[in-house]
N, C-alpha and C. Protein backbone atom coordinates (compact mmCIF):
# COMPACT_ATOMS: atom_id res chain seq x y z
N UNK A 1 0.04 -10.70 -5.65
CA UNK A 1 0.23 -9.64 -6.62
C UNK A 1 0.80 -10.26 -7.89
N UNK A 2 0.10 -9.78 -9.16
CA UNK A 2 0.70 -10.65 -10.56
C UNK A 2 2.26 -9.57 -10.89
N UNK A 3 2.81 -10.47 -11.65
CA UNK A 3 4.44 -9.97 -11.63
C UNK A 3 4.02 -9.45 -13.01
N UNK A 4 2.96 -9.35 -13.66
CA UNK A 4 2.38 -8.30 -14.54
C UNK A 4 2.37 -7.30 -14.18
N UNK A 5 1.64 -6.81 -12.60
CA UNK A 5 1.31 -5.64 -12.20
C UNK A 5 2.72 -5.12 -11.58
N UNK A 6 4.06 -5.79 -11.18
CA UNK A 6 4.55 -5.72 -10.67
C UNK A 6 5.79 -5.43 -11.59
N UNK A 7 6.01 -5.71 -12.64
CA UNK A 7 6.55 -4.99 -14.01
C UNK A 7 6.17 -3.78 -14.26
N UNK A 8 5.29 -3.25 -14.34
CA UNK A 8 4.19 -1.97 -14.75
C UNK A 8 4.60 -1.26 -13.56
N UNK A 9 4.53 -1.39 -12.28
CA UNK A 9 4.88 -0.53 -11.51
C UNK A 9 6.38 -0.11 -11.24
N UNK A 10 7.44 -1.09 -11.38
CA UNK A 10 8.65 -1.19 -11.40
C UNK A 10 9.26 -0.12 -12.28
N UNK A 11 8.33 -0.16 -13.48
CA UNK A 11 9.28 0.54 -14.56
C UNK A 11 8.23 1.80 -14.75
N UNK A 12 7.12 2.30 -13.59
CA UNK A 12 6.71 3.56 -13.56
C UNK A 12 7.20 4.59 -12.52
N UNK A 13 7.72 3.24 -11.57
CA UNK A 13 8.14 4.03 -10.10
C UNK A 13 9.44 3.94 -10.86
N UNK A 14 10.55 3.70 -11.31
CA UNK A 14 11.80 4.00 -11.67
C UNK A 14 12.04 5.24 -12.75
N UNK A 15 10.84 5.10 -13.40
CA UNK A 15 11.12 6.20 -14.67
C UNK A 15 11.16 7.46 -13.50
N UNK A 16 10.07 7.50 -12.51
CA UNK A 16 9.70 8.57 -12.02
C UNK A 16 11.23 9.13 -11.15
N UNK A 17 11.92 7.98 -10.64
CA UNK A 17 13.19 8.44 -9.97
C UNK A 17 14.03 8.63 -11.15
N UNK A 18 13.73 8.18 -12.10
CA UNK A 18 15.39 8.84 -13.42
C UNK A 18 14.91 10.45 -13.62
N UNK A 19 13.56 10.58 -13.47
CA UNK A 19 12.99 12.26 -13.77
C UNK A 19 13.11 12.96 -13.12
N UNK A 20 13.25 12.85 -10.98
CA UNK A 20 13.16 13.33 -10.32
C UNK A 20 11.11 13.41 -10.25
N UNK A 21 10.66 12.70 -10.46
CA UNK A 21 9.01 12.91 -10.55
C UNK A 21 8.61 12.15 -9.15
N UNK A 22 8.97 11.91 -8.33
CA UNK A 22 8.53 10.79 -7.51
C UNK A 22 7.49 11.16 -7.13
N UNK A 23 7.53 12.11 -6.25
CA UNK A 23 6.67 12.86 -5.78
C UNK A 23 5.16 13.23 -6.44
N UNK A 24 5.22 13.84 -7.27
CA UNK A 24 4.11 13.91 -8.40
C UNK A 24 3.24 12.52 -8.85
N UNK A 25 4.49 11.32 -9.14
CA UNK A 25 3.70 10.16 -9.34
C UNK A 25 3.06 9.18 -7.96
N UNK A 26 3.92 9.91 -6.92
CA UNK A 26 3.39 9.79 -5.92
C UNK A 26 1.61 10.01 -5.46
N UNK A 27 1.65 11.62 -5.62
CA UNK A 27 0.69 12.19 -5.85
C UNK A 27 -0.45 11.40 -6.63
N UNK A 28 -0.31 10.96 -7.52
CA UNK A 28 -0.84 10.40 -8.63
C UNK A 28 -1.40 8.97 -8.62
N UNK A 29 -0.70 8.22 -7.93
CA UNK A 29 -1.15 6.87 -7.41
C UNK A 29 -2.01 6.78 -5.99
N UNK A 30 -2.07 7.89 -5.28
CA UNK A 30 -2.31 8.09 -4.18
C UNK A 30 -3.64 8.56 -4.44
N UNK A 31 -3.88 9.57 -5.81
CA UNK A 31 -5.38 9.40 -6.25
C UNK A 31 -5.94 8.33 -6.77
N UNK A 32 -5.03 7.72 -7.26
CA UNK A 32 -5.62 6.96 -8.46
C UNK A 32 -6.06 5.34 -7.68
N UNK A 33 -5.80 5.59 -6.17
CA UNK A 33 -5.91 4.24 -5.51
C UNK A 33 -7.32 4.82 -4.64
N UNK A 34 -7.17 6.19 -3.97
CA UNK A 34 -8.69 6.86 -3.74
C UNK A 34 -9.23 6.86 -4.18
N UNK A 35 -9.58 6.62 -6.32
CA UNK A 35 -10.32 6.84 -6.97
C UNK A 35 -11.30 5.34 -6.87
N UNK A 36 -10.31 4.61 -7.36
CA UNK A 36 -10.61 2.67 -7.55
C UNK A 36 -11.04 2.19 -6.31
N UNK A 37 -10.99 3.02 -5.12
CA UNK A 37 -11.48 2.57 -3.87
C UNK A 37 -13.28 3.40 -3.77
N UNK A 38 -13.15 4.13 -3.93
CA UNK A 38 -14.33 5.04 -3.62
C UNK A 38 -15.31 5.04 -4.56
N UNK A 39 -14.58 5.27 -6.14
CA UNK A 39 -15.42 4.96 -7.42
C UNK A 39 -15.79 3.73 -7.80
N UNK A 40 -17.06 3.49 -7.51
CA UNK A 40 -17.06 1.85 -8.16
C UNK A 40 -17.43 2.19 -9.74
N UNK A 41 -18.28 3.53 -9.87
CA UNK A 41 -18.04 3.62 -11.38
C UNK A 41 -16.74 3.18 -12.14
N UNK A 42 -15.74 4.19 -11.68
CA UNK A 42 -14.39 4.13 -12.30
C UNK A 42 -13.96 2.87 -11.88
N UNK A 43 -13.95 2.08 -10.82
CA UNK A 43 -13.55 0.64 -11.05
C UNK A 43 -13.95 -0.21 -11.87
N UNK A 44 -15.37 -0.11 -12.07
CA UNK A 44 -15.91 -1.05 -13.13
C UNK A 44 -15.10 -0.53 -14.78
N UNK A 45 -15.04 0.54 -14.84
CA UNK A 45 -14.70 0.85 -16.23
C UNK A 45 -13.21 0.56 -16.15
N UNK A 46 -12.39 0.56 -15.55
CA UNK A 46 -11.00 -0.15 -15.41
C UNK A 46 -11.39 -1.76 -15.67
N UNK A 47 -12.14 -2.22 -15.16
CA UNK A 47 -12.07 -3.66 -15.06
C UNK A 47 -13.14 -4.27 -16.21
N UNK A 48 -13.89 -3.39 -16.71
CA UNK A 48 -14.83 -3.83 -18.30
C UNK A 48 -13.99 -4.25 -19.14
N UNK A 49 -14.10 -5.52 -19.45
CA UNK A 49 -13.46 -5.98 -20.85
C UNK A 49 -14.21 -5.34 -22.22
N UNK A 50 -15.26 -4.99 -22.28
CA UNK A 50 -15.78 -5.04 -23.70
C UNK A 50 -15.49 -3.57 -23.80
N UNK A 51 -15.29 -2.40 -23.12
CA UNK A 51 -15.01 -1.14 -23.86
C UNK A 51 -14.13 -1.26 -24.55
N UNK A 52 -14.38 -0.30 -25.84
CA UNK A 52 -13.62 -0.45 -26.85
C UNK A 52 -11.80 0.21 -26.56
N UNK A 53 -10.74 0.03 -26.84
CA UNK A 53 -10.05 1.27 -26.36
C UNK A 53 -9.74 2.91 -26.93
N UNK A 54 -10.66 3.07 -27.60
CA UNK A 54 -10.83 4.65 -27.81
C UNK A 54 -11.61 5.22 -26.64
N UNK A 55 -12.47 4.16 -26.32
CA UNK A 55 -13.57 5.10 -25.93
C UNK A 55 -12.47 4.89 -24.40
N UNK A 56 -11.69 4.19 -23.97
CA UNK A 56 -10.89 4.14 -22.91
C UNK A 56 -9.85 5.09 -22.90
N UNK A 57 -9.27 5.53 -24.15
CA UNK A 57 -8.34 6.06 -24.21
C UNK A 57 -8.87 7.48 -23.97
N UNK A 58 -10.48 8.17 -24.98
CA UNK A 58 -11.15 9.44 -24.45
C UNK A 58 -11.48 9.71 -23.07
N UNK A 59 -11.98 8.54 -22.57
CA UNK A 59 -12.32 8.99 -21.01
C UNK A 59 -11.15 9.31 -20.23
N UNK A 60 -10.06 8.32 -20.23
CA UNK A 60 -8.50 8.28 -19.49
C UNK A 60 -7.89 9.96 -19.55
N UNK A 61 -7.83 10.34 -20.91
CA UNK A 61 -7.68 11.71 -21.50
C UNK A 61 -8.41 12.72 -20.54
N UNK A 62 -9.97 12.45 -20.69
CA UNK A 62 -10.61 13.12 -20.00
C UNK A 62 -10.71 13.49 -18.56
N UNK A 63 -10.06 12.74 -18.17
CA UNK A 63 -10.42 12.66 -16.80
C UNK A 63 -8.76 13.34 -15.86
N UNK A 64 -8.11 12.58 -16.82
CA UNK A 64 -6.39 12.89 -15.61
C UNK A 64 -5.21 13.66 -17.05
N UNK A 65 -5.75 13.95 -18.25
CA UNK A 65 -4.51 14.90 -18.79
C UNK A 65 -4.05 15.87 -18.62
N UNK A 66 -4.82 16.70 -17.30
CA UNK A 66 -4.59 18.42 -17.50
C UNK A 66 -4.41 17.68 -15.82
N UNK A 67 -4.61 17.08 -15.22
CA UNK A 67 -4.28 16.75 -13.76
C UNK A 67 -2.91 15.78 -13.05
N UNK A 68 -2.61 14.52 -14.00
CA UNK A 68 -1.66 13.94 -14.05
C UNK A 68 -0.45 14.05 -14.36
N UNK A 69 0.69 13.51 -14.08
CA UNK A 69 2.08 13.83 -14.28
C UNK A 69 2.17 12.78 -15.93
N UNK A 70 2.48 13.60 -16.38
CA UNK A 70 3.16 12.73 -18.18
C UNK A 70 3.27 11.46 -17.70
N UNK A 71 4.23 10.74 -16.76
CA UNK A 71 4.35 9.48 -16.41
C UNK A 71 3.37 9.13 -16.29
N UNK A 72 2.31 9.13 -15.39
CA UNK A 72 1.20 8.82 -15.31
C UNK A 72 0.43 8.46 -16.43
N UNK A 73 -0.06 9.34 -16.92
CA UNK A 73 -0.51 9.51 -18.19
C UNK A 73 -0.03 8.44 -19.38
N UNK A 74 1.28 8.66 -19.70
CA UNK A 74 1.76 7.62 -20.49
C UNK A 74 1.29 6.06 -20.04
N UNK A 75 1.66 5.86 -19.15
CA UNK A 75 1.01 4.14 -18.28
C UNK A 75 -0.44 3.99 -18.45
N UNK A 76 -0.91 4.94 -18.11
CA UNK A 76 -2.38 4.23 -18.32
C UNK A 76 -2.71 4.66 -20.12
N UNK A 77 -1.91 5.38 -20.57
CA UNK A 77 -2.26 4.68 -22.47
C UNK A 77 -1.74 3.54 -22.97
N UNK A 78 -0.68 3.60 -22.16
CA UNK A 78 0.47 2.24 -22.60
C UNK A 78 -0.69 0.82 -22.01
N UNK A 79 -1.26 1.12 -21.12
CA UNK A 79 -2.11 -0.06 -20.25
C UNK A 79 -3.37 -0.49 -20.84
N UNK A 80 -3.80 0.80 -21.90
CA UNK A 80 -4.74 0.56 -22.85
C UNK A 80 -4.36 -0.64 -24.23
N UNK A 81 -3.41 0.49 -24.56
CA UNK A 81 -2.77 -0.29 -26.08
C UNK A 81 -2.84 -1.89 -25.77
N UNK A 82 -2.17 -1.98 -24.50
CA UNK A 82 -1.58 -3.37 -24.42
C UNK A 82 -2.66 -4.14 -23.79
N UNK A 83 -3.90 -3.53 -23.67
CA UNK A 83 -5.01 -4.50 -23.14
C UNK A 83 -4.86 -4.79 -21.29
N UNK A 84 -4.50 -4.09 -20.76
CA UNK A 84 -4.06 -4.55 -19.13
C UNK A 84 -4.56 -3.16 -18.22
N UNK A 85 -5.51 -2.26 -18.89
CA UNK A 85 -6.12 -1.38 -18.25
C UNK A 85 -6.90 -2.51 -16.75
N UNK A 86 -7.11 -3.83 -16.66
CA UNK A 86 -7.89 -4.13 -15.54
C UNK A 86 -6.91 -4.44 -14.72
N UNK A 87 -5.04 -4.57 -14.56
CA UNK A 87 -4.36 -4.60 -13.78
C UNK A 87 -4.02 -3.55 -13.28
N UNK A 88 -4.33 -2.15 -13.50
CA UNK A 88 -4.65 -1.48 -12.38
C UNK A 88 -4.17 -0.86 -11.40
N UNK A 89 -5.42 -1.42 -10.50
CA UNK A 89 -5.28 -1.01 -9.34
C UNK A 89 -4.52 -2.46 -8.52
N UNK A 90 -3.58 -3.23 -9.01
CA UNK A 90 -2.41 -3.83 -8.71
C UNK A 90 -1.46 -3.10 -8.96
N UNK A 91 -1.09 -2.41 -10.43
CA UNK A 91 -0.16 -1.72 -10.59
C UNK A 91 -0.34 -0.70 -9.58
N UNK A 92 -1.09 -0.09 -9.07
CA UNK A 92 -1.08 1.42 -8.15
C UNK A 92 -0.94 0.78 -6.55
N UNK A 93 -1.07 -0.39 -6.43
CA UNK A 93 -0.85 -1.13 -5.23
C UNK A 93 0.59 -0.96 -4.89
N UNK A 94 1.06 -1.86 -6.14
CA UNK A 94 2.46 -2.39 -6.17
C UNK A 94 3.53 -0.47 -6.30
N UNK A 95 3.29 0.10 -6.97
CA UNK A 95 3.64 1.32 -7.16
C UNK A 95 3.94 2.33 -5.66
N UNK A 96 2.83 2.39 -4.65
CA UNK A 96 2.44 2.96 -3.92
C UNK A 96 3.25 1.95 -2.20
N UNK A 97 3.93 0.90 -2.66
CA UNK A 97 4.90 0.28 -1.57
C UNK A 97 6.32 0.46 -1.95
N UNK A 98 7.00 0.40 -3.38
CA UNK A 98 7.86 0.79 -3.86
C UNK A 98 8.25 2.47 -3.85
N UNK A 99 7.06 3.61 -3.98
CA UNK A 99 7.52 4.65 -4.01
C UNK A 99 7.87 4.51 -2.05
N UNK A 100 7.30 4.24 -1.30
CA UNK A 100 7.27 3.95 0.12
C UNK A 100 8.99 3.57 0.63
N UNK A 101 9.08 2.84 0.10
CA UNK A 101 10.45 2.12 -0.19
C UNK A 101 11.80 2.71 -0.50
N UNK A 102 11.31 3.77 -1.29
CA UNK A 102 12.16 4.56 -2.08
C UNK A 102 12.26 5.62 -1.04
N UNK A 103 11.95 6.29 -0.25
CA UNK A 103 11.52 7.09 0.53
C UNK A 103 12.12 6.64 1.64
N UNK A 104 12.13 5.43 1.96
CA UNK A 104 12.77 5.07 3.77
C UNK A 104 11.70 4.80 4.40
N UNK A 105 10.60 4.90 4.06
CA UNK A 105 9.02 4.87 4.74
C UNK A 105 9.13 3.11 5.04
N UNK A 106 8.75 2.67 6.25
CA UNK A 106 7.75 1.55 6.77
C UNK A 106 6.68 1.73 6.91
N UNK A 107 5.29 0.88 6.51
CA UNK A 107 4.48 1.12 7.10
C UNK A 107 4.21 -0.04 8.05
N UNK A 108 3.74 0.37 9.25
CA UNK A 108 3.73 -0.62 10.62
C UNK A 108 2.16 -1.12 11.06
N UNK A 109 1.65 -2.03 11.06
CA UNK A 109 0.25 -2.11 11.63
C UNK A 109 0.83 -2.48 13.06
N UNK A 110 -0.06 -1.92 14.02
CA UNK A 110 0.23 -2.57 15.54
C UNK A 110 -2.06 -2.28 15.80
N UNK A 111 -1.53 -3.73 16.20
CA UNK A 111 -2.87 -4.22 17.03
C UNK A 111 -2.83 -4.37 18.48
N UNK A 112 -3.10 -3.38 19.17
CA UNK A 112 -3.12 -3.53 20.71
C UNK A 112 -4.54 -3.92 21.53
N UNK A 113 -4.58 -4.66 22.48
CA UNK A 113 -5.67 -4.63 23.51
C UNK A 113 -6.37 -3.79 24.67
N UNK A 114 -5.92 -2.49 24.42
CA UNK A 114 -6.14 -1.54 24.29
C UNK A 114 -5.93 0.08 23.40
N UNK A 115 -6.27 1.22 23.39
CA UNK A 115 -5.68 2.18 22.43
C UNK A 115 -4.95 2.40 22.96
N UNK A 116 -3.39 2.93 22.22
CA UNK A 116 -2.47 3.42 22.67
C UNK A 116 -2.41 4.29 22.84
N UNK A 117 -1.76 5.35 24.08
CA UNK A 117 -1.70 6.67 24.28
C UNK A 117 -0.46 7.85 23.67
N UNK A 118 -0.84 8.94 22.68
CA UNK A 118 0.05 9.15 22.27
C UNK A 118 1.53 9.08 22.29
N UNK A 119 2.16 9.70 23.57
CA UNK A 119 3.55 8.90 23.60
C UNK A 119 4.14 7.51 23.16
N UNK A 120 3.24 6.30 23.38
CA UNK A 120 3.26 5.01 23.68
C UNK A 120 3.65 5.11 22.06
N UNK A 121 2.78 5.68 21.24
CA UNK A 121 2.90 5.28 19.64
C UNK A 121 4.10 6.28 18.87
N UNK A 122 4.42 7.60 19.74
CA UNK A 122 6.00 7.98 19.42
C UNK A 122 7.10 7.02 20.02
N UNK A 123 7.15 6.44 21.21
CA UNK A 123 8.03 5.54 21.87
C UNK A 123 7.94 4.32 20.86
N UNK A 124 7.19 4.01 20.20
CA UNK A 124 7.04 3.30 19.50
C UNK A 124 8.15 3.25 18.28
N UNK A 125 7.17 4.32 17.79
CA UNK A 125 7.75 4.62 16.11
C UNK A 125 9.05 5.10 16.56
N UNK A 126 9.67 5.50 17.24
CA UNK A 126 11.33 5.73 17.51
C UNK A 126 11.85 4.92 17.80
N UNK A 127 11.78 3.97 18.47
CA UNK A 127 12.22 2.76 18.58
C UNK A 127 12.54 1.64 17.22
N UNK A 128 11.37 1.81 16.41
CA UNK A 128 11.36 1.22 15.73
C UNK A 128 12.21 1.72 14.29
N UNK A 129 11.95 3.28 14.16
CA UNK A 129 12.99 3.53 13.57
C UNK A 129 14.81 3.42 13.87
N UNK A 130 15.00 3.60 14.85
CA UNK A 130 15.99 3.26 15.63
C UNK A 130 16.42 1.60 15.05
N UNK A 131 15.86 0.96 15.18
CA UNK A 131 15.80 -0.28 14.66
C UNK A 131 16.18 -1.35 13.49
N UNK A 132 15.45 -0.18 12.55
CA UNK A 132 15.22 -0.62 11.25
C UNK A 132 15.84 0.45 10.17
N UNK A 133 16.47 1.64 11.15
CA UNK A 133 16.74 2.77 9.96
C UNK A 133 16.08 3.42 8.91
N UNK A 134 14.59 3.34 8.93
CA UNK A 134 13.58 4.08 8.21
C UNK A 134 12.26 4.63 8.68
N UNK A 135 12.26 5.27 8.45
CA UNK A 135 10.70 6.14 8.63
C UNK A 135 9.55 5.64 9.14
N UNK A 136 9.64 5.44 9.99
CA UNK A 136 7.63 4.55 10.11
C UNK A 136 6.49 5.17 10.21
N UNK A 137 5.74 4.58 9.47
CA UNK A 137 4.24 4.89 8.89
C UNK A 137 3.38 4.04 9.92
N UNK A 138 3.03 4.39 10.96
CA UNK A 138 2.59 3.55 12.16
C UNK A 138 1.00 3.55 11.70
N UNK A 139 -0.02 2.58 11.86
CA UNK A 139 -1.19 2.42 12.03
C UNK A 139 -1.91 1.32 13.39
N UNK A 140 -2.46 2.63 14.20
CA UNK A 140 -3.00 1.43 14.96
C UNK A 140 -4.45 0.88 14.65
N UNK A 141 -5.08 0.08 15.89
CA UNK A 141 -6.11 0.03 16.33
C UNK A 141 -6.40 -0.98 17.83
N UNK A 142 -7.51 -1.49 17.67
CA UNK A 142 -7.88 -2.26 18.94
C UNK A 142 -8.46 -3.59 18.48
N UNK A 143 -8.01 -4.60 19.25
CA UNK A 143 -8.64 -5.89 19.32
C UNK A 143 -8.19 -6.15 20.61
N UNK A 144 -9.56 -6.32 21.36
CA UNK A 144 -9.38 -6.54 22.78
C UNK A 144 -9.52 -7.93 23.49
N UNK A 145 -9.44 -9.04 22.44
CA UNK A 145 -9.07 -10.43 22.44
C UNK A 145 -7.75 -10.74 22.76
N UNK A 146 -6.80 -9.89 22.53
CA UNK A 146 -5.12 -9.67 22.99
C UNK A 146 -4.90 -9.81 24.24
N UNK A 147 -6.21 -9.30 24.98
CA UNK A 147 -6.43 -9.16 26.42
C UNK A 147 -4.77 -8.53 27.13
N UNK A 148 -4.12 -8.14 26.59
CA UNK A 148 -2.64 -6.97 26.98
C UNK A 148 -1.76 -7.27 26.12
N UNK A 149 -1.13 -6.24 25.79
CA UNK A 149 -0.01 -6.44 24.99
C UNK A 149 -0.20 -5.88 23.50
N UNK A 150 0.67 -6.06 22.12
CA UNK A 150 -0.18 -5.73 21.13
C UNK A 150 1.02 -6.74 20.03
N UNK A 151 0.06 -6.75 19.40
CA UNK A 151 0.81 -7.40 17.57
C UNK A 151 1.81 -6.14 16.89
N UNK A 152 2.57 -6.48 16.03
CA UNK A 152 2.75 -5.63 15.02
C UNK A 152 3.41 -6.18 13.59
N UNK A 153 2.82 -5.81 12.72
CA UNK A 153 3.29 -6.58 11.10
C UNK A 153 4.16 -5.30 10.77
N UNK A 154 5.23 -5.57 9.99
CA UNK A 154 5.88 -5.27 9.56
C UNK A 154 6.67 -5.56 7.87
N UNK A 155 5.62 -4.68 6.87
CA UNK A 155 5.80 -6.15 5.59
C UNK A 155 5.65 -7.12 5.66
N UNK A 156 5.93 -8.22 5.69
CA UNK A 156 5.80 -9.49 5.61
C UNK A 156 6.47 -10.39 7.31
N UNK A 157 6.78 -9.57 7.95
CA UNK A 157 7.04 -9.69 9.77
C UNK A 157 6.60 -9.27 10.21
N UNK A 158 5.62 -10.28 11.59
CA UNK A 158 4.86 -9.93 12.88
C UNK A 158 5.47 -10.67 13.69
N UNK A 159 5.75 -9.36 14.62
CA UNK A 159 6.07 -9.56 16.40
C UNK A 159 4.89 -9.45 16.72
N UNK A 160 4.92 -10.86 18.14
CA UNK A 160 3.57 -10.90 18.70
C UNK A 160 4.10 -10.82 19.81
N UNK A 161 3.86 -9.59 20.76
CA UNK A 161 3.82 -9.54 22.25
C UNK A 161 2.48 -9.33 23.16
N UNK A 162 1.67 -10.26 22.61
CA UNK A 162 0.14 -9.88 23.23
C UNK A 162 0.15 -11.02 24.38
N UNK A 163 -0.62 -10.69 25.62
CA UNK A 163 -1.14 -11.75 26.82
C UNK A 163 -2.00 -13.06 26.18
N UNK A 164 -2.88 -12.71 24.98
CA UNK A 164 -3.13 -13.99 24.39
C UNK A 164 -2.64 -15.24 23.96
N UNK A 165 -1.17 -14.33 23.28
CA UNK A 165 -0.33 -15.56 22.86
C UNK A 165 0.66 -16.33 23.71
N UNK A 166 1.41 -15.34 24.84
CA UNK A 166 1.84 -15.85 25.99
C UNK A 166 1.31 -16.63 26.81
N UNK A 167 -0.16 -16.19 26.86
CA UNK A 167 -0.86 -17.51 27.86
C UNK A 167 -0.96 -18.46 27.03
N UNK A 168 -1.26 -19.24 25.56
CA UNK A 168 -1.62 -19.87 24.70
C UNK A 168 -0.39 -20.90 24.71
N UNK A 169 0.99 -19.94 24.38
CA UNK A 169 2.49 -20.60 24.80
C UNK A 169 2.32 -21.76 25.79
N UNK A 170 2.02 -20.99 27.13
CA UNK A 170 2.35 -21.27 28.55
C UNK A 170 1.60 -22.60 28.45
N UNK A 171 0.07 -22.76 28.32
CA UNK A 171 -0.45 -23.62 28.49
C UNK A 171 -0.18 -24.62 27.68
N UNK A 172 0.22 -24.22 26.44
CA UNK A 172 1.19 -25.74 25.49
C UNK A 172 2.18 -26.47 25.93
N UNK A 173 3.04 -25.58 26.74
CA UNK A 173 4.54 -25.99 27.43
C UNK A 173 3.48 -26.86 28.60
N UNK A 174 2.55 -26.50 29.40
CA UNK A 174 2.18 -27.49 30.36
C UNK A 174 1.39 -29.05 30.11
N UNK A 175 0.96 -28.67 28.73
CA UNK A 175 0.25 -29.76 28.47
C UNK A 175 1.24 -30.96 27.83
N UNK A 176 2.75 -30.29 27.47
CA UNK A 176 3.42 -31.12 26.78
C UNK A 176 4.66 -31.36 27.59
N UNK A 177 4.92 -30.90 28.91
CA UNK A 177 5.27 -31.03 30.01
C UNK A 177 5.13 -32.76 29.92
């Protein structure tokens, strides 16, 4: 992530807590990351160097002034002026872990070798809040190469309790036995 995009979000997600707006800009990044994901129109026109910035500044207008929170709004003119309309959807990256942050929210990936059964993923997420003292945003799925057990990342920390990696262990300790 550029510490460009990471400036821009810093001082959009903070304005929004001096306003009480979180929420709203919440709202707002949460489209605006559905949009850049789904729209490849609207991605390309974020990421076109040669539009002029009027014609960036009419469409921007057009599209989120009667829908967006003022904060909002202001950033992506301010992102025009200053030529950095193609950082983006970094800024709405970086924005959208910080408002998370602000909130108490974790978000958790867990990779199991099989699906987990509802309880398993409340026993989970309580535990883990229990843990860590914040909110978890649990996401699973399946990779059945784990052959038992499951992964889980945590920001920038993964616990690995899968049968893959335990047997992988085991057989290192014997070969170096």
């Amino acid at each position: 992530m550029s510490t460009v995009a990471k400036r821009y979000a810093v001082a959009w997600v903070s304005s929004a807590g001096e306003t009480s707006s979180l929420d709203a800009v919440e709202s707002d990044a949460d489209r605006l990351a559905d949009l850049l994901e789904t729209s490849g129109d609207f991605a390309s026109f974020v990421q076109h160097p040669l539009i002029p910035p009027e014609a960036q500044t009419r469409s921007l207008e057009a599209l989120f002034k009667s829908s967006c929170h003022k904060l909002t709004m202001n950033l992506l003119l301010l992102l025009v002026r200053r030529e950095r309309l193609a950082d983006l959807p970094g800024i709405v990256d970086q924005a959208r872990e910080l408002i998370r942050e602000a909130k108490g929210i974790l978000p958790v990936d867990v990779v199991s070798a099989e699906p987990f059964l509802k309880r398993q993923e409340e026993a989970l997420s309580k535990k883990l809040a229990e843990r860590t003292g914040k909110t978890i945003e649990l996401t699973t799925r399946v990779d059945e190469s784990l052959l038992g057990g499951f992964r889980l990342r945590m920001g920038d920390r993964v616990e690995d309790y899968s049968l893959s990696t335990k047997l992988e262990t085991f057989k290192q300790n014997v070969l170096n036995a």
